[in-house]
N, C-alpha and C. Protein backbone atom coordinates (compact mmCIF):
# COMPACT_ATOMS: atom_id res chain seq x y z
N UNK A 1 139.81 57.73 114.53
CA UNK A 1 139.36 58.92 115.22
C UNK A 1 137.85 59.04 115.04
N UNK A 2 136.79 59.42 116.10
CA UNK A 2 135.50 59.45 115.97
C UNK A 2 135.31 60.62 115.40
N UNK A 3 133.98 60.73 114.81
CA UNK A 3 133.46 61.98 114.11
C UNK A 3 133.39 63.24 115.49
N UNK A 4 133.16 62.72 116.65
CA UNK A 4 133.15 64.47 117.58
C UNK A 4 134.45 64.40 117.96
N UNK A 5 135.29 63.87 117.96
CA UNK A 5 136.75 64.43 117.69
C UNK A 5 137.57 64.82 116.66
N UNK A 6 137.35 64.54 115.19
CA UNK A 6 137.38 65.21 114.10
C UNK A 6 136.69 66.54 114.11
N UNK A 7 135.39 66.28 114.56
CA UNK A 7 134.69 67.98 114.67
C UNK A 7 135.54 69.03 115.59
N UNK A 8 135.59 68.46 117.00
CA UNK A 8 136.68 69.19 117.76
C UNK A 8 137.83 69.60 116.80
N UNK A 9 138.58 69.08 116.92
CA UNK A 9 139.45 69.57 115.92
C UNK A 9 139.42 70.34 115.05
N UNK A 10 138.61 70.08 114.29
CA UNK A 10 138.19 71.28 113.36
C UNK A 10 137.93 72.55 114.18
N UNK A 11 137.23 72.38 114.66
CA UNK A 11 136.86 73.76 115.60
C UNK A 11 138.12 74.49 115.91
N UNK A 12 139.04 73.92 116.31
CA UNK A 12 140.37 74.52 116.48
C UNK A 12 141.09 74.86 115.38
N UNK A 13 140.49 74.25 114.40
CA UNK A 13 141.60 74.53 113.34
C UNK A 13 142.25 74.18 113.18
N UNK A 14 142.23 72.64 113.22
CA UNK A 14 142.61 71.60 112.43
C UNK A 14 142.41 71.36 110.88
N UNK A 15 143.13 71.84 110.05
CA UNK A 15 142.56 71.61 108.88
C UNK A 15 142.13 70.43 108.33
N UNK A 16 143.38 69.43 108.50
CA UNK A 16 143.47 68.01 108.34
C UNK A 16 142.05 67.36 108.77
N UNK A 17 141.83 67.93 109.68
CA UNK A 17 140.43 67.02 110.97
C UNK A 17 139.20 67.85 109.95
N UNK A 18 139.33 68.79 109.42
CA UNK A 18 137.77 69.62 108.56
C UNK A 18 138.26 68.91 107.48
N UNK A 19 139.44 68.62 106.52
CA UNK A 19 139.46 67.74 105.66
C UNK A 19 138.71 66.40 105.19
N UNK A 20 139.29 65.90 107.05
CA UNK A 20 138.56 64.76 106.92
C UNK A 20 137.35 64.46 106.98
N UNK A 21 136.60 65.48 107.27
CA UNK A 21 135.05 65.42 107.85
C UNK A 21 134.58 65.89 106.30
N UNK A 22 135.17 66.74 105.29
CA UNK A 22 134.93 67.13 104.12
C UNK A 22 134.72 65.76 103.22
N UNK A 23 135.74 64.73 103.54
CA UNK A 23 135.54 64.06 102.20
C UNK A 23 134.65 62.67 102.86
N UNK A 24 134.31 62.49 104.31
CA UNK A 24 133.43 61.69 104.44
C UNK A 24 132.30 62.29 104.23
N UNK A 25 131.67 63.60 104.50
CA UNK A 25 130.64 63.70 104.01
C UNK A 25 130.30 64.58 102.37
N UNK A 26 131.10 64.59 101.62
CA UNK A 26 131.47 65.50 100.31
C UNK A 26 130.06 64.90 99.39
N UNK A 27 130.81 63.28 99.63
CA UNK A 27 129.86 62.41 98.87
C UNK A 27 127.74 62.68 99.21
N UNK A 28 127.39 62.23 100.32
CA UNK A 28 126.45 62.75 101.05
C UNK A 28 125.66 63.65 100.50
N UNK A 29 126.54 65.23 100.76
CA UNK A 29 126.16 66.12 100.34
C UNK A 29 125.72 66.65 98.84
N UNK A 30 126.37 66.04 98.25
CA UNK A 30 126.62 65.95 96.77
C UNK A 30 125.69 65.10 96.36
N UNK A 31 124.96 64.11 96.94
CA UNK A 31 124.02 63.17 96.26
C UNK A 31 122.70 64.12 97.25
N UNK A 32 122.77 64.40 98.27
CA UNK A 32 121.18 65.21 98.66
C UNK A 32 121.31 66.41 97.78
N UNK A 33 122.11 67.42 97.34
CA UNK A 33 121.99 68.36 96.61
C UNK A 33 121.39 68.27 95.14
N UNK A 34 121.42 66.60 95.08
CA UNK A 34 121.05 66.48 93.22
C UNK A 34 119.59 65.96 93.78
N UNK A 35 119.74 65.10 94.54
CA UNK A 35 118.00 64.60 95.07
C UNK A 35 117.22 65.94 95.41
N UNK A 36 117.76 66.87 95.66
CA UNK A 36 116.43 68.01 95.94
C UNK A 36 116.48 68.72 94.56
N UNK A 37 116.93 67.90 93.39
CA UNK A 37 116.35 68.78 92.33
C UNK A 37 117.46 69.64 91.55
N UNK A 38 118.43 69.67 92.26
CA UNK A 38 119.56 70.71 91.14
C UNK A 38 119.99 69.57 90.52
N UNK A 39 120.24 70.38 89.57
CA UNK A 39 120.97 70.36 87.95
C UNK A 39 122.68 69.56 88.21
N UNK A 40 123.08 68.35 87.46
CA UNK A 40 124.14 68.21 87.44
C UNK A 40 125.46 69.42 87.49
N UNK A 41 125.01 70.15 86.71
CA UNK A 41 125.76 71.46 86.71
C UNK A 41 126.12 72.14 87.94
N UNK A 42 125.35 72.36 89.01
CA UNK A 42 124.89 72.86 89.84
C UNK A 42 125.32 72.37 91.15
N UNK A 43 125.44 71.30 91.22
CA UNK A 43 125.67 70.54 92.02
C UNK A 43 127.49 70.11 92.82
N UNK A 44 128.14 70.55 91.88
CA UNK A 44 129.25 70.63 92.60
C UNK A 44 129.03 72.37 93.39
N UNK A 45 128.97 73.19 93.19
CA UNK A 45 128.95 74.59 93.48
C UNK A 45 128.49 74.62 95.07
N UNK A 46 127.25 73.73 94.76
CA UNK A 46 126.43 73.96 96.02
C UNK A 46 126.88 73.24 96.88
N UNK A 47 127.37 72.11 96.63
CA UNK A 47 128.01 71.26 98.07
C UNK A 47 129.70 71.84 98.05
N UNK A 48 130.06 72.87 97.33
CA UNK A 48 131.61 73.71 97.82
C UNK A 48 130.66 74.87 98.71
N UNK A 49 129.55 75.26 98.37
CA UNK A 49 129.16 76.49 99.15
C UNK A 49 128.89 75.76 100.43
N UNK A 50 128.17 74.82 101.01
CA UNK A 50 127.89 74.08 102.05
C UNK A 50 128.67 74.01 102.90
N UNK A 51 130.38 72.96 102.19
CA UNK A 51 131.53 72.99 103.04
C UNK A 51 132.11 74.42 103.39
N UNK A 52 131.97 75.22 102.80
CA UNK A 52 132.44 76.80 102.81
C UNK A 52 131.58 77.37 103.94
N UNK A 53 130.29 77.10 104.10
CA UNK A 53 129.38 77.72 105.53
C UNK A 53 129.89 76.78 106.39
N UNK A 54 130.31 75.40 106.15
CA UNK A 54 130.63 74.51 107.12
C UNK A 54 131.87 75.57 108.17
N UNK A 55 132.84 75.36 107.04
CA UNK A 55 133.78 75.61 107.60
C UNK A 55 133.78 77.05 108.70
N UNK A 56 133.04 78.26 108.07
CA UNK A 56 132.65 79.58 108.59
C UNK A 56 132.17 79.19 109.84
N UNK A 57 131.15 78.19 110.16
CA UNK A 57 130.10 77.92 111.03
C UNK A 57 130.36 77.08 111.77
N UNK A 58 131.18 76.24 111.44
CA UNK A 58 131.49 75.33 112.48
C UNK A 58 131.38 75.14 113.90
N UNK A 59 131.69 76.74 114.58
CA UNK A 59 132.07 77.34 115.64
C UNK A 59 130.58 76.77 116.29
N UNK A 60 129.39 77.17 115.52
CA UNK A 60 128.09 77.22 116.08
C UNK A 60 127.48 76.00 116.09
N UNK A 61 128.39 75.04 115.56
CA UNK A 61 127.52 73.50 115.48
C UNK A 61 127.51 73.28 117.35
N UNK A 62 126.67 72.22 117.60
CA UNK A 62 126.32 72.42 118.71
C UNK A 62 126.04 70.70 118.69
N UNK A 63 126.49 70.36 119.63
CA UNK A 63 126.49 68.42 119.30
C UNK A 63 125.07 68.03 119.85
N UNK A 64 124.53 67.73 117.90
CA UNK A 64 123.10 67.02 117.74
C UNK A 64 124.16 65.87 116.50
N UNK A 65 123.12 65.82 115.68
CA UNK A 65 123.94 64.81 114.34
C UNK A 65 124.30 65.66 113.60
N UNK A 66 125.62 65.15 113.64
CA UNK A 66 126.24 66.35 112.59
C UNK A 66 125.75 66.34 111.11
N UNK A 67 125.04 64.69 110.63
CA UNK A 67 124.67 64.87 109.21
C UNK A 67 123.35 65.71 109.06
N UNK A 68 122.34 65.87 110.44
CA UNK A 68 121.60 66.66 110.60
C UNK A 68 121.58 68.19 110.36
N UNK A 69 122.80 68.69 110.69
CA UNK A 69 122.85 69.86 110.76
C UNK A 69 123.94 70.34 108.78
N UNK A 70 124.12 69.49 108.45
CA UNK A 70 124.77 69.32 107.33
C UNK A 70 123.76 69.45 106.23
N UNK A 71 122.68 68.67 106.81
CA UNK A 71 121.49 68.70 105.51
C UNK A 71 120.61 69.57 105.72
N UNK A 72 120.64 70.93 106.81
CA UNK A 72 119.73 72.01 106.74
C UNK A 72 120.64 72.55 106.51
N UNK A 73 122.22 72.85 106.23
CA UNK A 73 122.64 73.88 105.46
C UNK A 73 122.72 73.23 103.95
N UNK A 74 122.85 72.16 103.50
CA UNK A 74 122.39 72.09 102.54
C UNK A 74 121.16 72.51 101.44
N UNK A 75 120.22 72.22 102.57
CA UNK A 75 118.48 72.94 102.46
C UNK A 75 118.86 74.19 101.94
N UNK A 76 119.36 75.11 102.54
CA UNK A 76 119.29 76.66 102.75
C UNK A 76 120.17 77.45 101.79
N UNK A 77 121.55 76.57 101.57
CA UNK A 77 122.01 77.10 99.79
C UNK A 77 121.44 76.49 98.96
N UNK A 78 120.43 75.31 99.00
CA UNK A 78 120.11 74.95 98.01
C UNK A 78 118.90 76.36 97.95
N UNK A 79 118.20 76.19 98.61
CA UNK A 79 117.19 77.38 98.25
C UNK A 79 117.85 78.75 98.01
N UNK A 80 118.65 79.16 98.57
CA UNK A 80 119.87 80.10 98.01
C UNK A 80 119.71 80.54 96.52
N UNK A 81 120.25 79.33 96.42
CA UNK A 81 121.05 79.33 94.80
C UNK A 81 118.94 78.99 93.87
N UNK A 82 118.27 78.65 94.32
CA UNK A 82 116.97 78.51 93.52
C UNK A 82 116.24 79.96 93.06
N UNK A 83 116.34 80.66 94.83
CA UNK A 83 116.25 81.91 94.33
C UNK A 83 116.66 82.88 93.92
N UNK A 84 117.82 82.85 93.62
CA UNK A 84 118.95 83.50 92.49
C UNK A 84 118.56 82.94 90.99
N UNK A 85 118.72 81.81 90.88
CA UNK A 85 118.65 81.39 89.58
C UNK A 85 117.23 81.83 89.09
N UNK A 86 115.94 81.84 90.15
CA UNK A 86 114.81 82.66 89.72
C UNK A 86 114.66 83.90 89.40
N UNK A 87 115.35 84.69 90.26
CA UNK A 87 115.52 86.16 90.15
C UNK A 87 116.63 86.75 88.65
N UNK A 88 116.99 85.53 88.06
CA UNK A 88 117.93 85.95 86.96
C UNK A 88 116.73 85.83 85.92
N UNK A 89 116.42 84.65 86.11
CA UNK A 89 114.91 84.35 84.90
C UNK A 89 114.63 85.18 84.87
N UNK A 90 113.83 85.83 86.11
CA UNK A 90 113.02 87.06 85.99
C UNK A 90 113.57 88.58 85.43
N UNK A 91 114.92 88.32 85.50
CA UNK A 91 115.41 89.47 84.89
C UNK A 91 115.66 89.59 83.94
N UNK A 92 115.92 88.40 82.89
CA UNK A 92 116.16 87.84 81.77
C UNK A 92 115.00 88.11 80.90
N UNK A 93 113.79 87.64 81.51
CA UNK A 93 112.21 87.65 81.27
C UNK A 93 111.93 89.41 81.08
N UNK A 94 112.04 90.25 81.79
CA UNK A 94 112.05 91.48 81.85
C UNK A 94 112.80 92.32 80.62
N UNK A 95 114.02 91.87 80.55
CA UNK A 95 114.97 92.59 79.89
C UNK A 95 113.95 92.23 77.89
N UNK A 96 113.72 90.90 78.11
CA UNK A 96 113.19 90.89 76.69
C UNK A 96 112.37 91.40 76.46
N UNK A 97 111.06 91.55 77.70
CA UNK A 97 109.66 92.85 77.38
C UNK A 97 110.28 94.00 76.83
N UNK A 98 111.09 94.64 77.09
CA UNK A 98 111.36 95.90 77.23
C UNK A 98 111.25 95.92 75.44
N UNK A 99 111.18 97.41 74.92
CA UNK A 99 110.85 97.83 73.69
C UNK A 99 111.89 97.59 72.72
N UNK A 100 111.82 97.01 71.64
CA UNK A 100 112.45 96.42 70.16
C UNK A 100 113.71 98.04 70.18
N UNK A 101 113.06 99.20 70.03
CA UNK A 101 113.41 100.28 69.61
C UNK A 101 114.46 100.66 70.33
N UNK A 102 115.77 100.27 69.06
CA UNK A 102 117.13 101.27 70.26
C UNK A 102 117.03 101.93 71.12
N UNK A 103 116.48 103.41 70.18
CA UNK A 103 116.28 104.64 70.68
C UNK A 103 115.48 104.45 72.16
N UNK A 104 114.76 103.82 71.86
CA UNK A 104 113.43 103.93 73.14
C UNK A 104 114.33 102.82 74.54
N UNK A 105 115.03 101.63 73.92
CA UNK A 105 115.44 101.11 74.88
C UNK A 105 117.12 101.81 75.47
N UNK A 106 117.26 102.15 74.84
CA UNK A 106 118.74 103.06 75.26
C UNK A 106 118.49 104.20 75.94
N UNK A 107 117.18 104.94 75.90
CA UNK A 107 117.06 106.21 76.79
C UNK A 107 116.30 105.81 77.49
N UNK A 108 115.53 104.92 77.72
CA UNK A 108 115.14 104.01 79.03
C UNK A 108 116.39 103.47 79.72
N UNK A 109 116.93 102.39 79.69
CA UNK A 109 118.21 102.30 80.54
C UNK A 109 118.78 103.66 80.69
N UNK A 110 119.75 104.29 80.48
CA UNK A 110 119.99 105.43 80.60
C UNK A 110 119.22 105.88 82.04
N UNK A 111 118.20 106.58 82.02
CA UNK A 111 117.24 107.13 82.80
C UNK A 111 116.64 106.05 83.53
N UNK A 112 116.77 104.56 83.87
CA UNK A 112 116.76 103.34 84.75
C UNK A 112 118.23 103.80 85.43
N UNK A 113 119.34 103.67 84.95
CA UNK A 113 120.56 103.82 85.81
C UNK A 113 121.30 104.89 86.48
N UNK A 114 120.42 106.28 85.79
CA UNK A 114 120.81 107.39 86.46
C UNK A 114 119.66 107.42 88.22
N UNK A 115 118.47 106.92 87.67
CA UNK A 115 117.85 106.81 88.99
C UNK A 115 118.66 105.70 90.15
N UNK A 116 119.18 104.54 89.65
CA UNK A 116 119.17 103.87 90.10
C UNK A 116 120.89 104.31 90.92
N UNK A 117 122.05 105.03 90.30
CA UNK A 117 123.15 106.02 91.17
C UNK A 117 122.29 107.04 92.21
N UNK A 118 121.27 107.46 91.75
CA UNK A 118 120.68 108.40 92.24
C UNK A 118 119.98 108.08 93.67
N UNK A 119 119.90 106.72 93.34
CA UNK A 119 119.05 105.90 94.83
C UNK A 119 120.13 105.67 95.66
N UNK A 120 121.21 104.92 95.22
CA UNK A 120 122.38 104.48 95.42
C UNK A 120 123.15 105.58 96.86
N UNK A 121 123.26 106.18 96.00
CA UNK A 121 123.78 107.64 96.45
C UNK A 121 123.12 107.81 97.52
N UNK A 122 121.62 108.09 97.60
CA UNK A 122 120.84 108.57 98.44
C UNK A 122 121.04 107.29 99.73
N UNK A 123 120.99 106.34 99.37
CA UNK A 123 121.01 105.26 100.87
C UNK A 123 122.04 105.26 101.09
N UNK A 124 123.31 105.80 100.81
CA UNK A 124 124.50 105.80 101.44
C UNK A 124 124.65 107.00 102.25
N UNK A 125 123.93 107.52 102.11
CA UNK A 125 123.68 108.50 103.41
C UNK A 125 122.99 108.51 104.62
N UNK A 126 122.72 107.36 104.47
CA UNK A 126 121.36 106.68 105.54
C UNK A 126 122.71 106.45 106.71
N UNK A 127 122.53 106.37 107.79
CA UNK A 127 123.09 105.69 109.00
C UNK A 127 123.22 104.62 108.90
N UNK A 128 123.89 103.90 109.12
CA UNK A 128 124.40 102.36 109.06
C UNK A 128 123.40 101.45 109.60
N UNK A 129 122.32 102.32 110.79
CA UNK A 129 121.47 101.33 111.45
C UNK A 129 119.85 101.50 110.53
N UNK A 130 119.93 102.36 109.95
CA UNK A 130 118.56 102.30 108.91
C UNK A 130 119.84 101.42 107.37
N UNK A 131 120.39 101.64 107.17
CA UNK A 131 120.72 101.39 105.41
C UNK A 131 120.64 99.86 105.37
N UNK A 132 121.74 99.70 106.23
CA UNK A 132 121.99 97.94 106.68
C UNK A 132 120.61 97.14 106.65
N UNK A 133 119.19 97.35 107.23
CA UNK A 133 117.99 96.85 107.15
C UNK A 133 117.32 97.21 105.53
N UNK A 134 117.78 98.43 105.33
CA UNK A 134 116.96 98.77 103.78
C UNK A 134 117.67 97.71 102.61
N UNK A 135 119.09 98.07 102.34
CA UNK A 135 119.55 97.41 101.74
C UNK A 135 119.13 95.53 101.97
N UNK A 136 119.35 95.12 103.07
CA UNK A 136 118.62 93.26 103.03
C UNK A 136 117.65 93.13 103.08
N UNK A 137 116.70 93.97 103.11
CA UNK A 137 115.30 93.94 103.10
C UNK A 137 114.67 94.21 101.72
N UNK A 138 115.17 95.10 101.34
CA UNK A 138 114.98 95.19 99.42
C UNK A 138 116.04 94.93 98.44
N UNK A 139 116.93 94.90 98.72
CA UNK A 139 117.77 94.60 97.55
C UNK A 139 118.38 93.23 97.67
N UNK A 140 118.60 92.70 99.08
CA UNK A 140 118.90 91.19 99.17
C UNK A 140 117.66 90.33 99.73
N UNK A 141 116.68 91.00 99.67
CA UNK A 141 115.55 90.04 99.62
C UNK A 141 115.62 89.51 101.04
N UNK A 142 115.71 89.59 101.87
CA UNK A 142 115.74 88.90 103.38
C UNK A 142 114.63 89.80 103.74
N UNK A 143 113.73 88.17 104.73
CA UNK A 143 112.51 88.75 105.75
C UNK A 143 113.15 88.94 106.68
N UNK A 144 112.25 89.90 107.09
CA UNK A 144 112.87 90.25 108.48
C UNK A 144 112.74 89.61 109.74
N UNK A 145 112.46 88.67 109.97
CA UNK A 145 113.05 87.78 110.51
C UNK A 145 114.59 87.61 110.77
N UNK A 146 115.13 86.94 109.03
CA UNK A 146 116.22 86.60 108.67
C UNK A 146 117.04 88.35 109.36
N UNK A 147 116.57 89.29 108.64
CA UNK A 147 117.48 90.30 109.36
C UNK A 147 117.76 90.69 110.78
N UNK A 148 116.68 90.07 111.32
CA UNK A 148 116.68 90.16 112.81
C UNK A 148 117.80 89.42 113.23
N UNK A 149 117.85 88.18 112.82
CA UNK A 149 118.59 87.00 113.14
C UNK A 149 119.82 87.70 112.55
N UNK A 150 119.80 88.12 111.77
CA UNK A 150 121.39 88.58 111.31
C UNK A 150 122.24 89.77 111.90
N UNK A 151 121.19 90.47 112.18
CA UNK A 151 121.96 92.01 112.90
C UNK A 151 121.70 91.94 114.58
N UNK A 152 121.15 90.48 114.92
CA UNK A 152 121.00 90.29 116.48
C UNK A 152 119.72 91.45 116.92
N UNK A 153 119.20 91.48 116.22
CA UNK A 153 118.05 92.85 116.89
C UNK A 153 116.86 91.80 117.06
N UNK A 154 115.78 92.66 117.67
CA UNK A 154 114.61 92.11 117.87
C UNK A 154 113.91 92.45 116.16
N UNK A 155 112.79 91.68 116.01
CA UNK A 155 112.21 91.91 114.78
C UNK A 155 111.27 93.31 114.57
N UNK A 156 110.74 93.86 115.84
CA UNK A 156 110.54 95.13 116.01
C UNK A 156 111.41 96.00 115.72
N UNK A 157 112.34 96.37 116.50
CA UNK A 157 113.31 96.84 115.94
C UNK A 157 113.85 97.00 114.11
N UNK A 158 113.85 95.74 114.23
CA UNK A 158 114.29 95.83 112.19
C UNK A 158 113.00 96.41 111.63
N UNK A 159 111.54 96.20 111.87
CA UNK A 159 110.58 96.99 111.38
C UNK A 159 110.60 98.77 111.29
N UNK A 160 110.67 98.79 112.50
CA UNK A 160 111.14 100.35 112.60
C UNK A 160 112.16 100.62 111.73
N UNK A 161 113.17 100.37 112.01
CA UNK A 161 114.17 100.95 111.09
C UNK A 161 113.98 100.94 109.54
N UNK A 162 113.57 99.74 109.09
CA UNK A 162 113.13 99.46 108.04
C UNK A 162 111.94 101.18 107.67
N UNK A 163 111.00 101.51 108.00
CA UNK A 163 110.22 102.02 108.14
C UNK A 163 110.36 103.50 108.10
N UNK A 164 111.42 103.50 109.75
CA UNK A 164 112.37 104.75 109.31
C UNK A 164 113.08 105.06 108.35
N UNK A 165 113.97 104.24 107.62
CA UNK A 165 115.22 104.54 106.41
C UNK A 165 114.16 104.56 105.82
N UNK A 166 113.13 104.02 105.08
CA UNK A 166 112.26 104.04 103.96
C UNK A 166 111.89 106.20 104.22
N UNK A 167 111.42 106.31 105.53
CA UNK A 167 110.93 107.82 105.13
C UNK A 167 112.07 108.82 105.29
N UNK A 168 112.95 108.40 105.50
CA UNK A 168 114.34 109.06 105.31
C UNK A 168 114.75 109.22 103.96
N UNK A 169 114.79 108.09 103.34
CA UNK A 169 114.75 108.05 101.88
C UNK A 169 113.77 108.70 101.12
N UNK A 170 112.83 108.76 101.46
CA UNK A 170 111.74 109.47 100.49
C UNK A 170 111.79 110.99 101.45
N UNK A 171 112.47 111.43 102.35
CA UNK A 171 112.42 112.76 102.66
C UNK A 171 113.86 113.71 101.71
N UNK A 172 115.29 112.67 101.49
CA UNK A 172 116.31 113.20 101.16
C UNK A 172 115.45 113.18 99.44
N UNK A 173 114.78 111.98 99.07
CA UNK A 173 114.37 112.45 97.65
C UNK A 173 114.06 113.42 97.20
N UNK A 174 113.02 113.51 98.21
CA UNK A 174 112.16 114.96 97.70
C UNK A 174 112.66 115.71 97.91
N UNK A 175 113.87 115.96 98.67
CA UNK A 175 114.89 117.36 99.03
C UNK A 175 115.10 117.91 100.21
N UNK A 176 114.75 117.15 101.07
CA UNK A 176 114.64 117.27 102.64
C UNK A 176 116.09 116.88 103.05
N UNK A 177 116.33 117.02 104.21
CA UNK A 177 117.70 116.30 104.71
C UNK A 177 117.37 114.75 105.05
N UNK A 178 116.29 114.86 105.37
CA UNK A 178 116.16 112.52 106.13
C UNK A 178 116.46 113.03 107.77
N UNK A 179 116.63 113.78 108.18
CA UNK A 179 116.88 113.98 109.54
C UNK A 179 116.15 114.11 110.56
């Protein structure tokens, strides 16, 4: 069976036919994921996350080379998973600045996590079409671009909103409604 009839198949939901396309390219994937630099450790995870967008995405492959389009989602959890594993450093890095002193570090957290329900709270009152941009724009780290591309809007659009929920948020802070 050729590889664009295994893909077909898959597309339908063929499991057997995404099987098979899994373990001819498993290997592949698994040796570009260690060549760009991850960690033995690391490296099975990221080529299960790959086949896992494979499988989600499939729908959208669009017949170029399929190992082509295999090794920019590879690219993209690999950078994924880089900037996670950075953003833990950095939190890791952070958590040890913080002050020796129980007292001082226990009523700091404390008063870090009551703000941080307190924010919580407050963007869940946002409209779905401002929160949805606030939330991937600051808390999951996506340019807006990427959010554009994700919520199908123009990138104007995600600015505004972005822009809007931000003074919505700082109007319900201060005690306003956000309205």
């Amino acid at each position: 069976m050729t590889e664009e009839q295994l893909i077909e198949l898959a597309k339908e939901g063929d499991l057997d036919a995404y099987d098979d396309l899994m373990r001819t390219y498993y290997p592949i994937v698994e040796r570009f994921s260690f060549q760009l630099g991850n960690s033995m450790d690391t490296v099975d995870d990221i080529t299960q996350e790959v086949f896992l967008r494979v499988y989600r995405n499939l729908h959208q492959y669009s017949y170029g080379k399929f190992s082509t389009w295999l090794y920019k989602i590879t690219l993209n959890v690999t950078k994924d998973a880089h900037r996670k594993r950075k953003s833990v450093r950095e939190k890791i890095k952070m958590l040890k600045r913080q002050p020796k002193s129980p007292e001082l570090s226990t009523e700091a957290s404390i008063l870090h996590n009551e703000r941080d329900r307190e924010l919580h709270r407050i963007i869940q009152q946002l409209d779905d079409k401002y929160k949805v941009p606030i939330v991937l724009f600051y808390f999951q780290e996506k340019g807006q671009e990427e959010i554009a591309a994700i919520l199908k809007l123009p990138v104007n659009t995600v600015k505004t909103r972005i822009s809007r929920g931000k003074s919505q948020l700082k109007s319900i802070w201060e005690g306003g409604d956000g309205k």
